[in-house]
N, C-alpha and C. Protein backbone atom coordinates (compact mmCIF):
# COMPACT_ATOMS: atom_id res chain seq x y z
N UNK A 1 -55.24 -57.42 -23.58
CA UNK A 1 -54.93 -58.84 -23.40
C UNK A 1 -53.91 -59.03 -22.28
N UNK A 2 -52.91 -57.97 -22.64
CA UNK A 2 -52.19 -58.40 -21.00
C UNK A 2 -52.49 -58.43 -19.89
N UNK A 3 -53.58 -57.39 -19.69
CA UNK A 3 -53.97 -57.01 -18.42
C UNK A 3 -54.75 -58.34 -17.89
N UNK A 4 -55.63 -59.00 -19.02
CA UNK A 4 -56.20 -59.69 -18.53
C UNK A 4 -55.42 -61.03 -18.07
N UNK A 5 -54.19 -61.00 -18.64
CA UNK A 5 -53.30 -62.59 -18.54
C UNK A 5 -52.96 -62.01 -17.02
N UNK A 6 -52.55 -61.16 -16.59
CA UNK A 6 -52.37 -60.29 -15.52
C UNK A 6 -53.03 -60.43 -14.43
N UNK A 7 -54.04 -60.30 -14.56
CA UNK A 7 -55.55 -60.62 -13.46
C UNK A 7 -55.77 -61.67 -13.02
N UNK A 8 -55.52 -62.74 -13.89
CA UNK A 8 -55.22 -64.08 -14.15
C UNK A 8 -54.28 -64.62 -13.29
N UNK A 9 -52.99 -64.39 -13.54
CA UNK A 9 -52.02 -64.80 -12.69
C UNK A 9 -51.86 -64.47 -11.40
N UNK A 10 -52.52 -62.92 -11.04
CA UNK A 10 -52.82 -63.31 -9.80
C UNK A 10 -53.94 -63.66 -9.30
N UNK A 11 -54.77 -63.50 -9.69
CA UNK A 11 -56.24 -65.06 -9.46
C UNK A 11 -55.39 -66.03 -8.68
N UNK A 12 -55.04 -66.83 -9.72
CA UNK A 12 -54.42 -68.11 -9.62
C UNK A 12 -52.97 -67.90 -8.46
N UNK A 13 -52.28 -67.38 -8.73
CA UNK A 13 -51.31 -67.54 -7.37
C UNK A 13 -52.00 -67.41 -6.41
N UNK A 14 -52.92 -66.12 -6.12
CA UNK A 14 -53.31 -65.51 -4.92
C UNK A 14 -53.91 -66.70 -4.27
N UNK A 15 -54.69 -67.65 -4.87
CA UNK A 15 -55.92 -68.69 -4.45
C UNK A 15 -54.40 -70.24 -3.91
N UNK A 16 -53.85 -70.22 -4.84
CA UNK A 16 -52.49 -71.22 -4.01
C UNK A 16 -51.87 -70.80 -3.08
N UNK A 17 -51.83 -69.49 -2.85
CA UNK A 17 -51.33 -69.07 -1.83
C UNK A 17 -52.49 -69.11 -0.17
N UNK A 18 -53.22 -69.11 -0.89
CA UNK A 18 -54.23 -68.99 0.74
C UNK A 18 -54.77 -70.66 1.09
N UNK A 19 -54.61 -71.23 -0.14
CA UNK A 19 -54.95 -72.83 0.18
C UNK A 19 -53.99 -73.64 1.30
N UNK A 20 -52.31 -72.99 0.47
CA UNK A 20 -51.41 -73.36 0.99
C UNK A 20 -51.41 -73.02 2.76
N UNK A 21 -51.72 -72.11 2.76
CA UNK A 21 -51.83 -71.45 4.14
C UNK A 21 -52.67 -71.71 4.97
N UNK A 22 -53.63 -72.35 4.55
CA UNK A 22 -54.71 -73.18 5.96
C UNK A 22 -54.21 -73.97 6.27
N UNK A 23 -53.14 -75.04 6.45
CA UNK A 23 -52.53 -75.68 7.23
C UNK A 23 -52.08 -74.69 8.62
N UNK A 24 -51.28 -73.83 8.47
CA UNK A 24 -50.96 -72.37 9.35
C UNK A 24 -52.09 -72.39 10.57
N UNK A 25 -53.37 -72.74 10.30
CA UNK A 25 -54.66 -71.90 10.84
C UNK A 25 -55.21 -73.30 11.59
N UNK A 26 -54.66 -74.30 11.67
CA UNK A 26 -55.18 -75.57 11.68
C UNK A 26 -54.79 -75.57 12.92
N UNK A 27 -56.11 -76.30 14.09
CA UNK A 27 -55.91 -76.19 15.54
C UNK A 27 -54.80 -76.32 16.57
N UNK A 28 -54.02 -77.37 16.06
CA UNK A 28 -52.48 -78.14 16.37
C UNK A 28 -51.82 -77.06 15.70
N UNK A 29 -51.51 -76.50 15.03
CA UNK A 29 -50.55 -75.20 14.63
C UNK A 29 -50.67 -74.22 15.55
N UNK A 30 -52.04 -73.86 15.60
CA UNK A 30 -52.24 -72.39 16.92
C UNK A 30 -51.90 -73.07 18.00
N UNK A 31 -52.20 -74.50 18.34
CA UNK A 31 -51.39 -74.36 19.21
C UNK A 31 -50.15 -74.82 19.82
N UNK A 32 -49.31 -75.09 18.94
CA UNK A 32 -47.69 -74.97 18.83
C UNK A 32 -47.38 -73.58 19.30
N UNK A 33 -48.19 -72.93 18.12
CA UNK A 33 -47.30 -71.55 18.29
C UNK A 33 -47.84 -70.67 19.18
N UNK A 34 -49.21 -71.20 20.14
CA UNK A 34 -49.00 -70.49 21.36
C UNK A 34 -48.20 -70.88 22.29
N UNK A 35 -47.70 -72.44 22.30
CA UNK A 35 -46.61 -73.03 23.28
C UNK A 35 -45.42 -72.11 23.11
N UNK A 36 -44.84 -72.37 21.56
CA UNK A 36 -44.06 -71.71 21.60
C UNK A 36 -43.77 -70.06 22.21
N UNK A 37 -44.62 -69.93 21.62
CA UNK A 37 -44.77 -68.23 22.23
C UNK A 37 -44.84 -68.31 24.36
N UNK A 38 -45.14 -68.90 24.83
CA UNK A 38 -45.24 -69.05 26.28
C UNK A 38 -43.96 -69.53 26.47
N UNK A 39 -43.38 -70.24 25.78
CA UNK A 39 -42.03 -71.09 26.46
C UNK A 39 -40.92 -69.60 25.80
N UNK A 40 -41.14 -68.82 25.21
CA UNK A 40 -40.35 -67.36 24.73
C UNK A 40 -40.76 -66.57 25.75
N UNK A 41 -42.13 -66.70 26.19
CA UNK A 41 -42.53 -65.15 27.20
C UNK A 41 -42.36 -65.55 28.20
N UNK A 42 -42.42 -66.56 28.95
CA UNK A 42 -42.94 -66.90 30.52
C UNK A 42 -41.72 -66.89 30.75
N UNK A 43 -41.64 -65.57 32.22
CA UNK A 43 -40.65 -65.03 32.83
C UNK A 43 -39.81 -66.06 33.72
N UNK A 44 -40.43 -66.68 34.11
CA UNK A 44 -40.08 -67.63 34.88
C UNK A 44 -39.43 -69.07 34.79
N UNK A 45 -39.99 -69.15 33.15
CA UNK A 45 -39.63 -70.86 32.72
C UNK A 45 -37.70 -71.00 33.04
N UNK A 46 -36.67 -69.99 33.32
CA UNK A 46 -35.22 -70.00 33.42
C UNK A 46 -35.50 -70.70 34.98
N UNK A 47 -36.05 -70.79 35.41
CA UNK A 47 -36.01 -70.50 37.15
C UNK A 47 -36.40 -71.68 37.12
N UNK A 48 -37.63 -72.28 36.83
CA UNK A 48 -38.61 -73.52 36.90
C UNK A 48 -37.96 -74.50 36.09
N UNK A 49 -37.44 -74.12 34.51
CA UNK A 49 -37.18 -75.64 34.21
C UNK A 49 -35.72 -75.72 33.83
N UNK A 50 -34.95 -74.37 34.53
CA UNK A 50 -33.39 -74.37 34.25
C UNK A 50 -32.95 -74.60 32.87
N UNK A 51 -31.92 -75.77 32.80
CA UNK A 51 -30.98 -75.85 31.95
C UNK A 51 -32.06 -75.00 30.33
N UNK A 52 -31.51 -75.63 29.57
CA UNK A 52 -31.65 -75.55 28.05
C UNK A 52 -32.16 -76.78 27.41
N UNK A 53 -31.39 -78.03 28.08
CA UNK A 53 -32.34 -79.20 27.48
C UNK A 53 -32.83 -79.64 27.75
N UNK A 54 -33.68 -79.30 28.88
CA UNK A 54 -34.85 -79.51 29.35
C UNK A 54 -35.95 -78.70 28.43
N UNK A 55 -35.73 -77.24 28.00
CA UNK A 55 -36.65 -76.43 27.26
C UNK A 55 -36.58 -77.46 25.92
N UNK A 56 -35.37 -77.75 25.46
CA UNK A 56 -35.27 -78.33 24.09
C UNK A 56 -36.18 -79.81 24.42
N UNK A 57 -36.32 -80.71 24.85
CA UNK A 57 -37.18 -81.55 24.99
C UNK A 57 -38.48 -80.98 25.34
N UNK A 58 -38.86 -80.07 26.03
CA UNK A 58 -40.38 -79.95 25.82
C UNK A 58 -40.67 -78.97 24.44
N UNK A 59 -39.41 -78.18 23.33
CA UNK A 59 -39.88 -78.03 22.27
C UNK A 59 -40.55 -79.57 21.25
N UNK A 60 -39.45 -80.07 21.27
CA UNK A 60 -39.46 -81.46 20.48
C UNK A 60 -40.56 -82.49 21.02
N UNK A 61 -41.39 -81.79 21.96
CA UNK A 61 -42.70 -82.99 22.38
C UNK A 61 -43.51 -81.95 21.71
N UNK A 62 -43.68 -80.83 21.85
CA UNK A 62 -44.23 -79.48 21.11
C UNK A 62 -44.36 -80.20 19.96
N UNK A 63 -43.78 -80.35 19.07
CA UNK A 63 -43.25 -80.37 17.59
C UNK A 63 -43.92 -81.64 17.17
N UNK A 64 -43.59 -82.94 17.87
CA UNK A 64 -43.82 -84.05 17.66
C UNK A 64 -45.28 -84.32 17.63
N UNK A 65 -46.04 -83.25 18.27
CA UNK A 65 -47.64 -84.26 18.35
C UNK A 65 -48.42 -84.05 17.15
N UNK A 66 -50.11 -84.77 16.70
CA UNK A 66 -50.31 -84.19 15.95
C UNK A 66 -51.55 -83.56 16.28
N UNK A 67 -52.56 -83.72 17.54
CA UNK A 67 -53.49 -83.25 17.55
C UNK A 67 -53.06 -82.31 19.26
N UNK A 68 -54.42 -81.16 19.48
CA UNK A 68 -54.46 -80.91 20.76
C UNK A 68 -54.14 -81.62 22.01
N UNK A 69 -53.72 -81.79 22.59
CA UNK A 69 -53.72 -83.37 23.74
C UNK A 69 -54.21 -82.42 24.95
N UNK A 70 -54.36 -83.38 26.00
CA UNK A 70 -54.87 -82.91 27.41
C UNK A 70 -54.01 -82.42 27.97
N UNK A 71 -54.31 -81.76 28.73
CA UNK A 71 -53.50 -81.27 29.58
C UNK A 71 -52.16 -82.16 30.12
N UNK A 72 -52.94 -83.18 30.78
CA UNK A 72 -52.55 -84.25 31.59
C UNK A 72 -51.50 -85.13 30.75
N UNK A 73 -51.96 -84.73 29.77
CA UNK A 73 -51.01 -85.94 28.37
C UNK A 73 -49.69 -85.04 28.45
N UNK A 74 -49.68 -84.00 28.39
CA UNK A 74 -48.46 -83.07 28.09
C UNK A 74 -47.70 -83.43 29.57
N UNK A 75 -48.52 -83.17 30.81
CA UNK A 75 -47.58 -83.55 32.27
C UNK A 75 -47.11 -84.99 31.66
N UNK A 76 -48.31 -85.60 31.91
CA UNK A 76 -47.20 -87.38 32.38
C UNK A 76 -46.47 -87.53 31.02
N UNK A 77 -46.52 -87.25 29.35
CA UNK A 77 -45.32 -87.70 28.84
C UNK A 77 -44.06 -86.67 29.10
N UNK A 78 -43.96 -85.86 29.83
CA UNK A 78 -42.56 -85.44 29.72
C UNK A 78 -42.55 -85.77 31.62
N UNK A 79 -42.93 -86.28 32.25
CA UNK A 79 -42.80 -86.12 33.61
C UNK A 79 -41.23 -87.32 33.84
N UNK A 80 -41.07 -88.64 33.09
CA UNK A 80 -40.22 -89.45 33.72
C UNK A 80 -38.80 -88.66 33.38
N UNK A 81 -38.89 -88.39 31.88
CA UNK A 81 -37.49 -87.47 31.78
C UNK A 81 -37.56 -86.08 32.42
N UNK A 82 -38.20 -85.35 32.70
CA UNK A 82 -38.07 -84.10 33.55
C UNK A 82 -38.31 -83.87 34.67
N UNK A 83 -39.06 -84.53 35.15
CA UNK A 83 -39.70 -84.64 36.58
C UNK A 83 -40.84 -83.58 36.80
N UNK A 84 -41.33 -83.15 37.91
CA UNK A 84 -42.39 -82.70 38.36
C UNK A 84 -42.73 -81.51 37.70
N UNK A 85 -41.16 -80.18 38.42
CA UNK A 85 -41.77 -79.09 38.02
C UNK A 85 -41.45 -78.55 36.89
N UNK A 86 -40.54 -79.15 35.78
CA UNK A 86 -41.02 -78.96 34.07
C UNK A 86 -41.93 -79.39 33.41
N UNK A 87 -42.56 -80.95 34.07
CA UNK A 87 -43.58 -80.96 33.66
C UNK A 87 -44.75 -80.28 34.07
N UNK A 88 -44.87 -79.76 35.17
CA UNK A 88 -45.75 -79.00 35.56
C UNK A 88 -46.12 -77.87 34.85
N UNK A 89 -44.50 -77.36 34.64
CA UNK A 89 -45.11 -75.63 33.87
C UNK A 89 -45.35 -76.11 32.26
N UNK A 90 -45.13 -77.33 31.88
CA UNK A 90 -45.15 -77.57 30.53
C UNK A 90 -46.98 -77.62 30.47
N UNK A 91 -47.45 -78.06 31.52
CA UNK A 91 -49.00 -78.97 31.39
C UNK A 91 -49.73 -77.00 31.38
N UNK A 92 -49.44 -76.34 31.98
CA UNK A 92 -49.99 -75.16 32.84
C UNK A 92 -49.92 -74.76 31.84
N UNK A 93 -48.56 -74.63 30.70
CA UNK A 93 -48.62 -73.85 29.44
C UNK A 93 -49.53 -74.34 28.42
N UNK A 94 -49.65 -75.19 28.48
CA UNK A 94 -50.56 -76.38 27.84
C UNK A 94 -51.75 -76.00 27.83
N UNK A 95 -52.27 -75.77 29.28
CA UNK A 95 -54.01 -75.25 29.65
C UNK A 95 -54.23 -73.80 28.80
N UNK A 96 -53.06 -73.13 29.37
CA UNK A 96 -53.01 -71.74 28.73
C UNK A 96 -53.81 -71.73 27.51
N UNK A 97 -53.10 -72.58 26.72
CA UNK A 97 -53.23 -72.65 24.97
C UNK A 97 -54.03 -72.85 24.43
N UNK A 98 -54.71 -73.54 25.32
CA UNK A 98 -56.34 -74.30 24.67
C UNK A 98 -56.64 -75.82 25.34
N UNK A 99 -55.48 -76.48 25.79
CA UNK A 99 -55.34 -77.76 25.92
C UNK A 99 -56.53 -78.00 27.45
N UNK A 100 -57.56 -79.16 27.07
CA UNK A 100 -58.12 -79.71 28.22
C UNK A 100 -57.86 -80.12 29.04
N UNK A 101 -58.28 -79.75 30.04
CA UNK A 101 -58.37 -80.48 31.49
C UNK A 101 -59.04 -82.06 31.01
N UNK A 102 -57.99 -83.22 31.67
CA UNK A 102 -59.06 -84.40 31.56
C UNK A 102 -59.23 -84.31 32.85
N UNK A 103 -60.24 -85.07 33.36
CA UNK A 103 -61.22 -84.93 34.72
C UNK A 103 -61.12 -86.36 34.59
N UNK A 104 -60.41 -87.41 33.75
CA UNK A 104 -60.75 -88.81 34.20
C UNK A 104 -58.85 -89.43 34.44
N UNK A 105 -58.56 -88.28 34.13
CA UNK A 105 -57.28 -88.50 34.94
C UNK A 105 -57.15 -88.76 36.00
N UNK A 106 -55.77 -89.61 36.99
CA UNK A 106 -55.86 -89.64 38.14
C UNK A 106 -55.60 -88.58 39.47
């Protein structure tokens, strides 16, 4: 009888545990955390977008969205507060990740 209350309990956790966890796997998550991961690896982002709060505002546009966006969406909303070339490497990291090219952009 124990064994079986046993088997049981993890049945049941194991199955809340993997339900819980498809949020994790959900398209806008992969790709946060490939942004993230590019704005950690890319050798260059110290050089290109300097300070620190400049990185901290393109985390917090990271963070804030809820679906994939275009490419182009990632340049022009951070372009008035950062200007060209943070938004630039922000959009480029963007493509990296998965994010589309719009073609009806200007």
């Amino acid at each position: 009888m124990k064994m079986k209350t046993l088997s049981l309990f993890i049945l049941f956790s194991a199955a809340s545990f993997n339900t819980n966890a498809a949020d994790d796997y959900s398209p806008i998550r992969l790709w946060q955390h490939c942004m993230f991961k590019e704005m950690n690896d890319f050798v260059a982002s110290d050089e290109i977008l300097g300070r620190s709060k400049i990185k901290e505002k393109i985390y917090r546009h990271i963070s804030s969205v809820k679906q994939v966006p275009w490419t182009s969406d990632v340049y022009y909303s951070l372009f008035e507060e950062l200007g060209h070339s943070a938004s630039q490497a922000a959009a480029s990291m963007a493509l990296s990740c998965g994010s589309e090219l719009d073609y009806n952009a200007a």
